[in-house]
Structures are given as structure tokens and as C-alpha cells.
C-alpha atoms as a PDB file:
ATOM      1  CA  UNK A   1     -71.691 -12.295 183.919  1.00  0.00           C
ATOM      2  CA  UNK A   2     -69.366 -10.349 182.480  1.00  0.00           C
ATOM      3  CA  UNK A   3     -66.373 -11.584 180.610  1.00  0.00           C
ATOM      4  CA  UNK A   4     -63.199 -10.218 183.176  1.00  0.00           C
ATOM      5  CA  UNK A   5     -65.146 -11.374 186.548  1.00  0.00           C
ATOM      6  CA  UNK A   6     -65.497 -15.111 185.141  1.00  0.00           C
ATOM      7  CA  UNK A   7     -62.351 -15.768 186.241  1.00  0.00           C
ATOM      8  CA  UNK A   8     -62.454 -14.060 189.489  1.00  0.00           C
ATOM      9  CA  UNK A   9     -65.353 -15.377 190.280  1.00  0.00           C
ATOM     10  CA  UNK A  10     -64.952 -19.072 189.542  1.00  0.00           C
ATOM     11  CA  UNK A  11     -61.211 -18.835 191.625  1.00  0.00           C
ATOM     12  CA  UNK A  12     -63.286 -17.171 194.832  1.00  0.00           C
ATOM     13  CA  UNK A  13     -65.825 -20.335 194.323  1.00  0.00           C
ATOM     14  CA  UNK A  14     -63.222 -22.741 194.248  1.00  0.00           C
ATOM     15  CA  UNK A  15     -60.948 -21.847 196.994  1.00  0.00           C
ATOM     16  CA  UNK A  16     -64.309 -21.527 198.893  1.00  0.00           C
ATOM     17  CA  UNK A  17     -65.831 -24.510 198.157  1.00  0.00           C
ATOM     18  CA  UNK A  18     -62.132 -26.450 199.247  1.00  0.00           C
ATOM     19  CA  UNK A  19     -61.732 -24.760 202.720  1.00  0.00           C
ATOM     20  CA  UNK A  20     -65.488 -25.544 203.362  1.00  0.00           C
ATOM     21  CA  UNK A  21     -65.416 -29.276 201.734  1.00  0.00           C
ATOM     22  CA  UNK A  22     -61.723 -29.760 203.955  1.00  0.00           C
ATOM     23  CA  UNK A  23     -62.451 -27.675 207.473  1.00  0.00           C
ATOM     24  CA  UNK A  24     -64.739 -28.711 210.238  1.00  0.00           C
ATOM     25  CA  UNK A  25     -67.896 -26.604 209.633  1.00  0.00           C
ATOM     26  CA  UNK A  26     -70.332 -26.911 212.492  1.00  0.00           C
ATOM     27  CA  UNK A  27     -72.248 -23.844 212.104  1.00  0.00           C
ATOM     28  CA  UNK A  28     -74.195 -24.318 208.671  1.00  0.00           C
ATOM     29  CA  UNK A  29     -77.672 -23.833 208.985  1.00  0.00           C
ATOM     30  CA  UNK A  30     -80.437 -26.685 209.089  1.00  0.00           C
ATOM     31  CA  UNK A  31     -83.327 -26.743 206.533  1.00  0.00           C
ATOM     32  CA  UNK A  32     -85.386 -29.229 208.420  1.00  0.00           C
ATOM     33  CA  UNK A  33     -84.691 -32.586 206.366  1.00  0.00           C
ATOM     34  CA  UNK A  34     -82.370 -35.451 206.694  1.00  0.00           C
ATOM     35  CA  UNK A  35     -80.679 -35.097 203.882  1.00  0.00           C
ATOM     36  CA  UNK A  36     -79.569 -31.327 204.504  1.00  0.00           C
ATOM     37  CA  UNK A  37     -76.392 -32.215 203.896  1.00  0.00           C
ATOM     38  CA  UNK A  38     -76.833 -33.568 200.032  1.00  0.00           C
ATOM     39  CA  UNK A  39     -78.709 -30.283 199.241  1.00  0.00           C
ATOM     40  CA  UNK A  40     -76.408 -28.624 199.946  1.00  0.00           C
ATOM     41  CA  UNK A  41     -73.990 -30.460 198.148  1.00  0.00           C
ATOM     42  CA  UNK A  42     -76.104 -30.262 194.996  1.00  0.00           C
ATOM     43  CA  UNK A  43     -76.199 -26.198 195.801  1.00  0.00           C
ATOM     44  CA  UNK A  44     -72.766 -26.239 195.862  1.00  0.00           C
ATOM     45  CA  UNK A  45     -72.059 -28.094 192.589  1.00  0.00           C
ATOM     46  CA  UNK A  46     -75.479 -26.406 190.590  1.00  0.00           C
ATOM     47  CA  UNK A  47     -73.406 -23.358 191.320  1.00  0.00           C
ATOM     48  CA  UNK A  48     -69.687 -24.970 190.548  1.00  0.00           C
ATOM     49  CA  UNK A  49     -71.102 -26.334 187.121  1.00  0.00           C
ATOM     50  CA  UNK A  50     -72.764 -22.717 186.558  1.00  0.00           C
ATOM     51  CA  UNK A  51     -69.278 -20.729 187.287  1.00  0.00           C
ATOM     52  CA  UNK A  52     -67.517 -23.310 185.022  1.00  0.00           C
ATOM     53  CA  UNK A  53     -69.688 -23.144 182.193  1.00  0.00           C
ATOM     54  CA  UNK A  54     -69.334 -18.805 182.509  1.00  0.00           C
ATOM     55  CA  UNK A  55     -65.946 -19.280 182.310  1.00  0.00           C
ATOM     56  CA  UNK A  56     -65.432 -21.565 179.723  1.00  0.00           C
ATOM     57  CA  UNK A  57     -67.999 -20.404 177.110  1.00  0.00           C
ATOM     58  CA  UNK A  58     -65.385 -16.967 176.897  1.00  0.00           C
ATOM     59  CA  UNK A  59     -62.330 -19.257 175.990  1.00  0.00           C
ATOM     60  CA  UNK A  60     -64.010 -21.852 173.967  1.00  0.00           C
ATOM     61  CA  UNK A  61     -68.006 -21.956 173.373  1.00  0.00           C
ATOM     62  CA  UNK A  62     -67.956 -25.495 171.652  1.00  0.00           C
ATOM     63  CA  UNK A  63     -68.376 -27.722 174.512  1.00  0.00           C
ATOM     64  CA  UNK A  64     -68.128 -25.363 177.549  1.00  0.00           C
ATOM     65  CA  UNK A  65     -71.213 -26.749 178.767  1.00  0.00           C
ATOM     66  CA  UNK A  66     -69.983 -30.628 178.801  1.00  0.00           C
ATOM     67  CA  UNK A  67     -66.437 -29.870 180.002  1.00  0.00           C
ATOM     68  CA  UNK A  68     -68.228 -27.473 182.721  1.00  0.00           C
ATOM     69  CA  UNK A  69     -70.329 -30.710 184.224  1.00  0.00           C
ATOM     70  CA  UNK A  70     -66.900 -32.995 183.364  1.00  0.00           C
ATOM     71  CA  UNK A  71     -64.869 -30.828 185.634  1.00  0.00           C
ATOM     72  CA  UNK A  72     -67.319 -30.528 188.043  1.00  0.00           C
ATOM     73  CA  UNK A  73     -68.037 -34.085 188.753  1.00  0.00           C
ATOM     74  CA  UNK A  74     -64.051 -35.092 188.734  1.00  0.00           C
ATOM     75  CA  UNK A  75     -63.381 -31.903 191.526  1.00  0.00           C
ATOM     76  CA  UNK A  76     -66.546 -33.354 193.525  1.00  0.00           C
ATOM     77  CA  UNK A  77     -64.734 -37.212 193.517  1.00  0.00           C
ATOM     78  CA  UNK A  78     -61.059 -35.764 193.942  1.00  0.00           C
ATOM     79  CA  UNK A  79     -62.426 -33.505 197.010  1.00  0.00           C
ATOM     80  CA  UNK A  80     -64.121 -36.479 198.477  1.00  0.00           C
ATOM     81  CA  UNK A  81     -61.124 -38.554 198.395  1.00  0.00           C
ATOM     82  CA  UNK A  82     -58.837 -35.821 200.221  1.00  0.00           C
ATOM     83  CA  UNK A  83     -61.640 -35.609 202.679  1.00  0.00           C
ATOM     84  CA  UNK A  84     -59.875 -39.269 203.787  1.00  0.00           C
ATOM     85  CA  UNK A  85     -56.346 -38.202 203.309  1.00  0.00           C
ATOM     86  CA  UNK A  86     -55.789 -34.920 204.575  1.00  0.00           C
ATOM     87  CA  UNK A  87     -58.582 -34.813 207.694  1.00  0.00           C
ATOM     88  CA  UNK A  88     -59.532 -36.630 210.473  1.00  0.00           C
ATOM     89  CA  UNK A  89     -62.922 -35.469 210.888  1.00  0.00           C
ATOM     90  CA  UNK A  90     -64.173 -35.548 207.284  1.00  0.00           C
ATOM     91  CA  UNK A  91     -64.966 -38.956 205.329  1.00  0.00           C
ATOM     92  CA  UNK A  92     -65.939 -39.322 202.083  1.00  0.00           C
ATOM     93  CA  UNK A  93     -69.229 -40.407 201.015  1.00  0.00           C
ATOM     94  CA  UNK A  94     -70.700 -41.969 198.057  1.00  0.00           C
ATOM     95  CA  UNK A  95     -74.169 -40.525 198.555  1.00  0.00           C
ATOM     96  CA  UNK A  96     -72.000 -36.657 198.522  1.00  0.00           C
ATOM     97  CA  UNK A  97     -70.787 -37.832 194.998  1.00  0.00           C
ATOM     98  CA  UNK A  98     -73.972 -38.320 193.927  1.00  0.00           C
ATOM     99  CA  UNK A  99     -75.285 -34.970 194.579  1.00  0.00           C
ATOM    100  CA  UNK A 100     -72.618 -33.201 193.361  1.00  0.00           C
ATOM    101  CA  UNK A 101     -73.261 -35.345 190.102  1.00  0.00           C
ATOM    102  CA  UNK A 102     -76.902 -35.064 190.160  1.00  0.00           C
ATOM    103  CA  UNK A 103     -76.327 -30.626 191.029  1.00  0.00           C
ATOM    104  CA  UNK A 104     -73.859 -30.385 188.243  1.00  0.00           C
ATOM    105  CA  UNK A 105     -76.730 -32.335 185.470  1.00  0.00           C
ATOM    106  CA  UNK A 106     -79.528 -29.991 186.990  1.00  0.00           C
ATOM    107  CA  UNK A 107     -77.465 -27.419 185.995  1.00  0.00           C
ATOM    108  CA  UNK A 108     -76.037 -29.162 182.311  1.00  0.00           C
ATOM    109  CA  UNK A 109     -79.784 -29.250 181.292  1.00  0.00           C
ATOM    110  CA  UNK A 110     -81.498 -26.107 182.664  1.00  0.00           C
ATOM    111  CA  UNK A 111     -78.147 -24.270 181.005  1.00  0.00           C
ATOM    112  CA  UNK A 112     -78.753 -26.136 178.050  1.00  0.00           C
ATOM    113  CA  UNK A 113     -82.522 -25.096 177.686  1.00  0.00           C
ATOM    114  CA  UNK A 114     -81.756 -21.685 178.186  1.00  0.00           C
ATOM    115  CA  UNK A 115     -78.918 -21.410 175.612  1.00  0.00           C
ATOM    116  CA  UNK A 116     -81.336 -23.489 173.371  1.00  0.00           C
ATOM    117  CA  UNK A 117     -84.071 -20.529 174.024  1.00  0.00           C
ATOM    118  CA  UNK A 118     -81.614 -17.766 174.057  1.00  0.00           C
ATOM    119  CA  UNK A 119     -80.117 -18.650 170.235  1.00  0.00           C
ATOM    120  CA  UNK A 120     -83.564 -19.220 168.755  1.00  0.00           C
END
């Protein structure tokens, strides 16, 4: 992605991914499992770590790709506990923590693989 839409596109993500983590969604669409729910919290955090890590790499390269997954996981646990505080229909769950973590590591080693390939 190109340097100047890093940035934008990390901001878009982000304000996204609060209204939809803070808002009553009712309409998202099922994928047949009972656990459609922490897919798509992994999704949504794969995707988090990914536009972190773009960003970061064009300020500072050493490290982007631990900060990105740091950042990640600390917005996943800070969203879940405003889910508590500032709604009435949203509670936070352990299990959601746990795939954002596990959605922002997917995406810390497949990055790291292809960097790896990439620079040899």
C-alpha cells in the first residue's frame, strides 16, 4: 500500500471497527458455525494488525511488526471493556479477546514470513 493512504486507511479502519464493536449490529451475515462471531473477530483484528503494521513500517521499520500486534491486542481489550461501560446491549467477552489475539498472531507470523521471503 502506498505510503500517503497508510494513514488514511488505518483511521477509516479504526473509526469503523469502534462504531461496529460499540453499536447494536443485527444485520451481519451468518457463515453457518457457532462461533461466527469469533471469526469475525479474528477478521477484524488479521486486518487491524495488517493496517498497523503498513503504517508503522513508513515511520519506523525496526519493530513495526511487534508494536503492530502490541497495539492491536491492547485496542481489542480496551474496546471490550467499553463494550460494559458505555452500552447496554454489548458485554465483553473473554473468548472475543482471544480472537482478536489469536487474528492479530495469524497475521504477526504470515507478515513475518513474507518480509522474511521478500528481503532474501
Amino acid at each position: 500500500m502506498p505510503k500517503y493512504l497508510a494513514l488514511p486507511s488505518l483511521s477509516v479502519y479504526v473509526i469503523a471497527l469502534t462504531i461496529g464493536s460499540l453499536s447494536k449490529i443485527s444485520s451481519i451475515p451468518k457463515l453457518g458455525s457457532s462461533f461466527d462471531d469469533k471469526i469475525y473477530h479474528f477478521l477484524a483484528y488479521a486486518v487491524l494488525t495488517f493496517l498497523c503494521y503498513n503504517y508503522i513500517q513508513h515511520i519506523n521499520a525496526k519493530r513495526a511488526l511487534v508494536l503492530s500486534v502490541i497495539i492491536a491486542v491492547i485496542y481489542g481489550i480496551i474496546i471490550e471493556g467499553l463494550q460494559s461501560v458505555l452500552t447496554n446491549f454489548r458485554t465483553p467477552d473473554y473468548y472475543d479477546v482471544v480472537a482478536n489475539t489469536l487474528g492479530a498472531i495469524v497475521t504477526f507470523i504470515c507478515l513475518q514470513y513474507v518480509t522474511k521471503r521478500t528481503l532474501n
